[in-house]
PDB file of N, CA and C in Angstrom:
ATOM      1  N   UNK A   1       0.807  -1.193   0.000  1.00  0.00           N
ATOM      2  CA  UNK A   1       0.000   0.000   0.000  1.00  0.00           C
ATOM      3  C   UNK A   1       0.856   1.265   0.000  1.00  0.00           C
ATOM      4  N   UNK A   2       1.807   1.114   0.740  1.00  0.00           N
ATOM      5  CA  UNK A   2       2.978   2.469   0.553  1.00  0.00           C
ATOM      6  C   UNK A   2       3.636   2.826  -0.525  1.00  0.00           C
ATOM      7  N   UNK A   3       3.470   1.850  -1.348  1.00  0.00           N
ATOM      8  CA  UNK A   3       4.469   2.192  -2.559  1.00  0.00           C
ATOM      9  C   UNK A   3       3.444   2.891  -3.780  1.00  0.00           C
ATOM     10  N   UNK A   4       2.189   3.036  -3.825  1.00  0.00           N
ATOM     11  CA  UNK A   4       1.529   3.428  -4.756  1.00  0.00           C
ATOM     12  C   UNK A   4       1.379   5.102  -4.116  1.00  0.00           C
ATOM     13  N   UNK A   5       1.384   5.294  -3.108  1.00  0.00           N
ATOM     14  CA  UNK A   5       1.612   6.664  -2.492  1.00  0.00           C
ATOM     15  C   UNK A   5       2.742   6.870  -2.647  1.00  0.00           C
ATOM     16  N   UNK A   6       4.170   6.227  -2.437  1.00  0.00           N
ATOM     17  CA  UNK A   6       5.101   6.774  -2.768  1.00  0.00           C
ATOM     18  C   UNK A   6       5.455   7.198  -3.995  1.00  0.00           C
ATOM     19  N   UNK A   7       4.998   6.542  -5.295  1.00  0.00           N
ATOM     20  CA  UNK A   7       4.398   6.744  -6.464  1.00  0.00           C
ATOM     21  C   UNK A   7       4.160   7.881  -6.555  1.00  0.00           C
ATOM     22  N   UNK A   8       3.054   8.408  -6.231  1.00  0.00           N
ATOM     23  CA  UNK A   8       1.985   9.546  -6.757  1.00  0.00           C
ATOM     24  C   UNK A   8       3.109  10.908  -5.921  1.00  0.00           C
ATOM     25  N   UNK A   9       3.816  10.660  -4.919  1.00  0.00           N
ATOM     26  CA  UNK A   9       4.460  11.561  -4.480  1.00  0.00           C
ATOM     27  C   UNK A   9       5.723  12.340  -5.274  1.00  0.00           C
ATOM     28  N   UNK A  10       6.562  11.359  -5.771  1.00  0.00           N
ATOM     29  CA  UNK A  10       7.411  11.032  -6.829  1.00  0.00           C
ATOM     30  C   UNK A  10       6.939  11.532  -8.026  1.00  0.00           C
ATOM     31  N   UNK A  11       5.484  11.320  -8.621  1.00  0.00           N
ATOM     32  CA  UNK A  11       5.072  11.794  -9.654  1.00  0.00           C
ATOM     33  C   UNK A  11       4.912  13.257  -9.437  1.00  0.00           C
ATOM     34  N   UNK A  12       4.442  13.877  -8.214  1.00  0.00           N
ATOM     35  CA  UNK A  12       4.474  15.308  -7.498  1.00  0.00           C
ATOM     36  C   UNK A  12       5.506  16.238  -8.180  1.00  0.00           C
ATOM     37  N   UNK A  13       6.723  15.599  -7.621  1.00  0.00           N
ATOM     38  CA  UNK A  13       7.456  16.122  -7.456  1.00  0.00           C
ATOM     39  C   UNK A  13       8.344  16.397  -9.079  1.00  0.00           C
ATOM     40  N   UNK A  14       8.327  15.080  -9.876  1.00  0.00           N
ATOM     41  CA  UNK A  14       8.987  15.398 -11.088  1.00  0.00           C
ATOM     42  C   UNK A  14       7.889  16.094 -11.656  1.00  0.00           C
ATOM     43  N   UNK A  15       7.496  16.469 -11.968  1.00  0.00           N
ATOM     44  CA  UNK A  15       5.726  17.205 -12.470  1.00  0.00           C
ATOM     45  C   UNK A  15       6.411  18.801 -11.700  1.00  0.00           C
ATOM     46  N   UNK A  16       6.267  19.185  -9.897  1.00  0.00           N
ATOM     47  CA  UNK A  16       6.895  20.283 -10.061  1.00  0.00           C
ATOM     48  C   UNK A  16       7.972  21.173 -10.451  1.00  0.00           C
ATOM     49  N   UNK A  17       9.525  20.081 -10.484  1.00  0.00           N
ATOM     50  CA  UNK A  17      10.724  20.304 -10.627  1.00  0.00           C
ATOM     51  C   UNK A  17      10.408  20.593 -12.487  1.00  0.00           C
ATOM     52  N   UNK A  18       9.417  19.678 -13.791  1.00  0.00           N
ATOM     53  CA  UNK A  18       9.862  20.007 -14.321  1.00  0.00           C
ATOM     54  C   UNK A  18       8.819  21.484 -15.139  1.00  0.00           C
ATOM     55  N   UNK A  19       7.793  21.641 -14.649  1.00  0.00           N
ATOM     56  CA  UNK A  19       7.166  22.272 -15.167  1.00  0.00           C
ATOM     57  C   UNK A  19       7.930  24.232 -14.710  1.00  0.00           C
ATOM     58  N   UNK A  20       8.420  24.107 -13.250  1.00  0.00           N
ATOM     59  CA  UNK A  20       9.285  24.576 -12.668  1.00  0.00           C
ATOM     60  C   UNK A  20      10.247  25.470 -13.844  1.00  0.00           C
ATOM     61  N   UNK A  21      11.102  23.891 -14.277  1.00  0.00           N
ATOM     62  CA  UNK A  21      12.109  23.912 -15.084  1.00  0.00           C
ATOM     63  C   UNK A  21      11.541  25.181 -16.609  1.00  0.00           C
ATOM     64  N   UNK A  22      10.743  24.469 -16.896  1.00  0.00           N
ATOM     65  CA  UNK A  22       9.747  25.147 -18.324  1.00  0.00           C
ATOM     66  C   UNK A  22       9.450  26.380 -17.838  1.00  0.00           C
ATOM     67  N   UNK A  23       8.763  26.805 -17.080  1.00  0.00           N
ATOM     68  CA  UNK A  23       8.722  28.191 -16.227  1.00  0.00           C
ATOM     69  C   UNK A  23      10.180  29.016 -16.330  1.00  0.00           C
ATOM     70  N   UNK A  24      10.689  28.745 -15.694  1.00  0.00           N
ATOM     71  CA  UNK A  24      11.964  28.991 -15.874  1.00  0.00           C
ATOM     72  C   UNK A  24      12.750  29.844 -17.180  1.00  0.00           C
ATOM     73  N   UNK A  25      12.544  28.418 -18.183  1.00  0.00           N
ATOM     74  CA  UNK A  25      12.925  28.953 -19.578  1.00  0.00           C
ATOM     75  C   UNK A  25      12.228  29.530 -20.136  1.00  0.00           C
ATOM     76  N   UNK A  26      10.909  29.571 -20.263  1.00  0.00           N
ATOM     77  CA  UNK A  26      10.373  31.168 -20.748  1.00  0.00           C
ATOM     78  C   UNK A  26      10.885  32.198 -20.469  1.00  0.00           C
ATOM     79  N   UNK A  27      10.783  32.187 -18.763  1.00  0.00           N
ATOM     80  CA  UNK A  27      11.192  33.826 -18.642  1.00  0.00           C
ATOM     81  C   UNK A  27      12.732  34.036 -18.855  1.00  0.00           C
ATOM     82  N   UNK A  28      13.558  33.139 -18.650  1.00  0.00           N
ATOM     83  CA  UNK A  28      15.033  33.491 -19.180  1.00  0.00           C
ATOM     84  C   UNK A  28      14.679  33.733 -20.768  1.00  0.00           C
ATOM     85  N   UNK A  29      14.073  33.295 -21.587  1.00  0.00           N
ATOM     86  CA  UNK A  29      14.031  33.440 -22.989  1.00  0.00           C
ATOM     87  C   UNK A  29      13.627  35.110 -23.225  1.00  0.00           C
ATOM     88  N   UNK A  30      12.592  35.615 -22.340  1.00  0.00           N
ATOM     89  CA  UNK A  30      11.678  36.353 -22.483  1.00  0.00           C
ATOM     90  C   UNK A  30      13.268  37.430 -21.818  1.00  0.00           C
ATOM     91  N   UNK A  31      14.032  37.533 -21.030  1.00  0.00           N
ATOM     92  CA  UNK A  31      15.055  38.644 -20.332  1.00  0.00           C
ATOM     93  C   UNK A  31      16.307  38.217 -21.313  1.00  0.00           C
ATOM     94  N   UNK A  32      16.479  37.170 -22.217  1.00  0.00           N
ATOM     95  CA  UNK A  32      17.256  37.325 -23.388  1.00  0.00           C
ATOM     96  C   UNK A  32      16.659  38.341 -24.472  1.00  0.00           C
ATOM     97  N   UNK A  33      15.256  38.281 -24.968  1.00  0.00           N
ATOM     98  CA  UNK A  33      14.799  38.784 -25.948  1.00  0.00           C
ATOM     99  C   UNK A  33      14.957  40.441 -25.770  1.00  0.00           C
ATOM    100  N   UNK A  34      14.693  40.971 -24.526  1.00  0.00           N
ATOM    101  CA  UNK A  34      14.719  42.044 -24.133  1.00  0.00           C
ATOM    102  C   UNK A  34      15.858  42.739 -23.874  1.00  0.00           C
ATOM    103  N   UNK A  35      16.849  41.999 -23.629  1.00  0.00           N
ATOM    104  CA  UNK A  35      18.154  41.829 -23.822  1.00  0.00           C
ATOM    105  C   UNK A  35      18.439  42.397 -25.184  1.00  0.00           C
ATOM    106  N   UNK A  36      18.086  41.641 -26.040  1.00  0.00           N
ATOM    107  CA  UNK A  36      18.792  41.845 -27.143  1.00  0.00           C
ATOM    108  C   UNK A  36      18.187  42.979 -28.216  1.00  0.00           C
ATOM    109  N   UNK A  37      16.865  43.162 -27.682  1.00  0.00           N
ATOM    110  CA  UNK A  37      15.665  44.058 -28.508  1.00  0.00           C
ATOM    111  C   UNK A  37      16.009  45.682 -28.425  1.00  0.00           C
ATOM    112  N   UNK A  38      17.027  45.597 -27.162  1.00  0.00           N
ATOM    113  CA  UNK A  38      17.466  46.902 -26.411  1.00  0.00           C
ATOM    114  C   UNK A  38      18.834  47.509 -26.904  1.00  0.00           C
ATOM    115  N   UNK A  39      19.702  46.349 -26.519  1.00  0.00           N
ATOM    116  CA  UNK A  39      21.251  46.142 -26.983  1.00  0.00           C
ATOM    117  C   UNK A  39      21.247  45.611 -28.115  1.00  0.00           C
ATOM    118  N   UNK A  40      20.827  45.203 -28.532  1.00  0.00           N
ATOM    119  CA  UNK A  40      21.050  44.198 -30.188  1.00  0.00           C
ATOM    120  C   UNK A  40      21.865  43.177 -29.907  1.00  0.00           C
ATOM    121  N   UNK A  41      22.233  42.793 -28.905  1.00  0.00           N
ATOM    122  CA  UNK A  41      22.980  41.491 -28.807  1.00  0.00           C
ATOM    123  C   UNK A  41      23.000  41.126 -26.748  1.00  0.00           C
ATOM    124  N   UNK A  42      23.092  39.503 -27.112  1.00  0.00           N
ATOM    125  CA  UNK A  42      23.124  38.919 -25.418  1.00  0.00           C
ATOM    126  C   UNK A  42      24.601  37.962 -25.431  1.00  0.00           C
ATOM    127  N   UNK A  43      24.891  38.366 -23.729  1.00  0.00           N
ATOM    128  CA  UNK A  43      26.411  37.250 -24.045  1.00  0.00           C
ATOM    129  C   UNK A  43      26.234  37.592 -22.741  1.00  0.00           C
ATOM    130  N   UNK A  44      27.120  35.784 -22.319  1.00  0.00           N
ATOM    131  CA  UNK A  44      26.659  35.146 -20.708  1.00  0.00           C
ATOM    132  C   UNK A  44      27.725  34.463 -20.575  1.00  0.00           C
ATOM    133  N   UNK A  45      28.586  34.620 -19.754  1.00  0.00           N
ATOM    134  CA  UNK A  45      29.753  33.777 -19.413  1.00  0.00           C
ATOM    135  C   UNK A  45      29.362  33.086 -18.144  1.00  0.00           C
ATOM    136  N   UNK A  46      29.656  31.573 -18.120  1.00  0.00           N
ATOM    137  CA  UNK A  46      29.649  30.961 -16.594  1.00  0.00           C
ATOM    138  C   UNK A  46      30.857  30.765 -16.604  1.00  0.00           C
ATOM    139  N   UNK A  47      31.789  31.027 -15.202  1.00  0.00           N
ATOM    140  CA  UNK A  47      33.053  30.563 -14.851  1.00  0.00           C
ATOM    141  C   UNK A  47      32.759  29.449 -13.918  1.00  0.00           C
ATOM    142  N   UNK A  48      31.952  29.313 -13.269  1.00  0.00           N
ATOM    143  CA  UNK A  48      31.836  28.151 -12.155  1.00  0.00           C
ATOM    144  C   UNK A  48      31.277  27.182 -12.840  1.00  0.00           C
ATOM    145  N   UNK A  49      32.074  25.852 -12.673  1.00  0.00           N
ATOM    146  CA  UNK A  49      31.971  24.580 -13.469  1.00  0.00           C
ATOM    147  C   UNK A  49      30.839  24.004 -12.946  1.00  0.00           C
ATOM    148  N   UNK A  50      30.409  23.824 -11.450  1.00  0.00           N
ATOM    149  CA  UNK A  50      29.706  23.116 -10.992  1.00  0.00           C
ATOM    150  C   UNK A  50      28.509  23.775 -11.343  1.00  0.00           C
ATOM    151  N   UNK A  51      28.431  25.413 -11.419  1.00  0.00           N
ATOM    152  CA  UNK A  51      26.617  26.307 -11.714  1.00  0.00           C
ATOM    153  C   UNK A  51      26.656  25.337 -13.199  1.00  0.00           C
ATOM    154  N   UNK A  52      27.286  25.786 -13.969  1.00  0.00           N
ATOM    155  CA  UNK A  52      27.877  25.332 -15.405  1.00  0.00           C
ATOM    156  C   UNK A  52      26.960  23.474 -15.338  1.00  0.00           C
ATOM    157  N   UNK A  53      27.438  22.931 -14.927  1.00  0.00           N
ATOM    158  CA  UNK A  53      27.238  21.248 -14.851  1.00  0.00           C
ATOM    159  C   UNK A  53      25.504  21.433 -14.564  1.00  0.00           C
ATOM    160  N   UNK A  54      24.965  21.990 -13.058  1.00  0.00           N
ATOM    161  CA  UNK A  54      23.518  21.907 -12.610  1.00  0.00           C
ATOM    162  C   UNK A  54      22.949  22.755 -13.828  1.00  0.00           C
ATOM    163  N   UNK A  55      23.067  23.728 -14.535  1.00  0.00           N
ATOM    164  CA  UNK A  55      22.708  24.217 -15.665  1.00  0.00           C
ATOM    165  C   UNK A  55      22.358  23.204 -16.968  1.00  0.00           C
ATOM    166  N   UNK A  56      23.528  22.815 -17.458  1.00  0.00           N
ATOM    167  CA  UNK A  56      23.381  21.232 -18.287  1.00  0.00           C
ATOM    168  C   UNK A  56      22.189  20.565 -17.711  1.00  0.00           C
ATOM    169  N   UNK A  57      22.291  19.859 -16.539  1.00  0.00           N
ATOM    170  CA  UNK A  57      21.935  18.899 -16.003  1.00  0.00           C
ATOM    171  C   UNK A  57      20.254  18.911 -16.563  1.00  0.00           C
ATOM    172  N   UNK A  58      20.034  20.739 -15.862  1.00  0.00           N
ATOM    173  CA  UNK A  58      18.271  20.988 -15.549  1.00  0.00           C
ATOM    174  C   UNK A  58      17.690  20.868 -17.105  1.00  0.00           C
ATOM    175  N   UNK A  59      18.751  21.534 -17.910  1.00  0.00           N
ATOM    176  CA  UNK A  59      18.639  21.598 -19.102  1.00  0.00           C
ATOM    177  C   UNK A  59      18.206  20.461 -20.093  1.00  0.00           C
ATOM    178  N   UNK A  60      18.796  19.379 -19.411  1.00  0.00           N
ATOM    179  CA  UNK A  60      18.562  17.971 -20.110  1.00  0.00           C
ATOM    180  C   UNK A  60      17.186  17.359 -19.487  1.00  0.00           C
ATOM    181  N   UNK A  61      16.789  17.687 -17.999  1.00  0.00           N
ATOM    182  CA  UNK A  61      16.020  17.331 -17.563  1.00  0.00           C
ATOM    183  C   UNK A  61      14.512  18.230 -18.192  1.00  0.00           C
ATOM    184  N   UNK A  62      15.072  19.418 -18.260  1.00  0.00           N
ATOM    185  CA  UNK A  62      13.641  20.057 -18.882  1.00  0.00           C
ATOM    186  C   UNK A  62      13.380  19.244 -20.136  1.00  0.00           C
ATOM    187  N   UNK A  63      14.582  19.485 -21.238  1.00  0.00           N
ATOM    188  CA  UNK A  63      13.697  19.011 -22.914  1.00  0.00           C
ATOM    189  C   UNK A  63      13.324  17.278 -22.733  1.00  0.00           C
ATOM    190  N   UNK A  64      14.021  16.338 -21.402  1.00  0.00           N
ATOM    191  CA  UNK A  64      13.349  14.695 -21.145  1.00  0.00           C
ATOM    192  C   UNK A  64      11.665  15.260 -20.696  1.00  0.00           C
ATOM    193  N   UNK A  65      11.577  16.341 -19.921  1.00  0.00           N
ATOM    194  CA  UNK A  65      10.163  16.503 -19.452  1.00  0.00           C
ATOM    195  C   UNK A  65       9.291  17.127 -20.496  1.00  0.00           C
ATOM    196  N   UNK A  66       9.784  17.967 -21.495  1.00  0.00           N
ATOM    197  CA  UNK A  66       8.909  18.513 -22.276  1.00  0.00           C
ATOM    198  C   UNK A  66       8.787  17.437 -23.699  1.00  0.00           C
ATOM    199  N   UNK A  67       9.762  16.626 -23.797  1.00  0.00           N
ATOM    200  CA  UNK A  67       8.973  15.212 -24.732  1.00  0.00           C
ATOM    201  C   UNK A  67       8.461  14.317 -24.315  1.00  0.00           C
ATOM    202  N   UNK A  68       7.671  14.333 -22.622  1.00  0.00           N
ATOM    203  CA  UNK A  68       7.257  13.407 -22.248  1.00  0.00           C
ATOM    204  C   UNK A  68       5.793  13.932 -21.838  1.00  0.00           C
ATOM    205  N   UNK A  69       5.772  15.696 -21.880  1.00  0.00           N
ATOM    206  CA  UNK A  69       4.470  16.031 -21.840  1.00  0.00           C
ATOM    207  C   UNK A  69       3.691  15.765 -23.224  1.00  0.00           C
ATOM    208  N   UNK A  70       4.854  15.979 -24.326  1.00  0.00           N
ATOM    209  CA  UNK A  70       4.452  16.468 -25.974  1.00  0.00           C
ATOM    210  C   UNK A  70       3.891  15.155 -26.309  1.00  0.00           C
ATOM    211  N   UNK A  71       4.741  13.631 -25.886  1.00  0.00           N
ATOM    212  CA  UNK A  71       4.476  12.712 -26.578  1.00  0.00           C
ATOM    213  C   UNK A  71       2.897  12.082 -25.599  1.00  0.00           C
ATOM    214  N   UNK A  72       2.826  12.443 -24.434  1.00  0.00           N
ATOM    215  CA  UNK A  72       1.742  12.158 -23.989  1.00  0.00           C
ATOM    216  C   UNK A  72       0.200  12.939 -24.232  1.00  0.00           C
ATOM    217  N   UNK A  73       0.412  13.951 -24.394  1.00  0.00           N
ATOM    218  CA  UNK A  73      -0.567  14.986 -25.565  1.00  0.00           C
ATOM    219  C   UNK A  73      -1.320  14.363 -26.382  1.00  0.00           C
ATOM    220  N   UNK A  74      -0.312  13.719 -27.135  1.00  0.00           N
ATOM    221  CA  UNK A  74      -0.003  13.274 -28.804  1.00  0.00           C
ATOM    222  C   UNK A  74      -1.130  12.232 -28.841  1.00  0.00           C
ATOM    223  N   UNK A  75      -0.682  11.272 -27.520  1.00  0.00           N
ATOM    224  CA  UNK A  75      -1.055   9.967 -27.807  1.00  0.00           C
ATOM    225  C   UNK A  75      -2.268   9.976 -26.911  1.00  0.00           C
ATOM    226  N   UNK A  76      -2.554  10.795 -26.148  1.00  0.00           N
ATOM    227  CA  UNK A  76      -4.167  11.024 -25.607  1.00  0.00           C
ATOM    228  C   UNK A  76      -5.331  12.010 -26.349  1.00  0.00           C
ATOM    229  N   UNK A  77      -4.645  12.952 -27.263  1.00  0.00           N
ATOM    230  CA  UNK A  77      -5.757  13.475 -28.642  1.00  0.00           C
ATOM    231  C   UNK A  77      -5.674  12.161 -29.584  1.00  0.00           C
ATOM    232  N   UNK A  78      -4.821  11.457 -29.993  1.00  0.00           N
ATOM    233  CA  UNK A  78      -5.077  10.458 -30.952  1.00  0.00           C
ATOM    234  C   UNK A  78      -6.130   9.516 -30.719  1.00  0.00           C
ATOM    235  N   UNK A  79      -6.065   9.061 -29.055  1.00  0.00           N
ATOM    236  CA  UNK A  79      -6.796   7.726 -28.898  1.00  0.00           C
ATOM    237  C   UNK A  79      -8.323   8.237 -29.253  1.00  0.00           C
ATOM    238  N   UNK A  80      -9.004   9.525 -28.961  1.00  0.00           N
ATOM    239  CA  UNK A  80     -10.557  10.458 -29.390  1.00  0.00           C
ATOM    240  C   UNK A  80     -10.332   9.964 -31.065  1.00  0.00           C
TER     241      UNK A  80
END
């Protein structure tokens, strides 16, 4: 019985971390655009390897979460 709650908790949580994540990249997209709409150009240096690495990391984790919302979309308008 604990493990189907631990389940749905787990599902909680990757659901907030990645929608989170997607949140996220809008508005960084949206303070690049403005960025650049102003200045005509954007440039971002990371020196810290480890911000650098959790950056990658979220990065990979957002576009695994946003083909797992897209392909589930897909395949729940198809089954109608």
């Amino acid at each position: 019985m604990a493990l189907p709650k631990f389940n749905h908790k787990l599902s909680i949580v990757i659901h907030t971390l990645g929608l989170s994540c997607l949140g996220g990249a809008i508005f960084l997209q949206i303070l690049v655009f403005l960025a650049i709409s102003q200045q005509g150009y954007f440039m971002a240096i990371e020196t810290n390897p480890l911000i650098l690495s959790a950056e990658i990391g979220l990065t990979a984790f957002t576009l695994a979460y946003f083909v797992y919302l897209y392909l589930k979309l897909m395949r729940s308008n198809l089954k109608r």
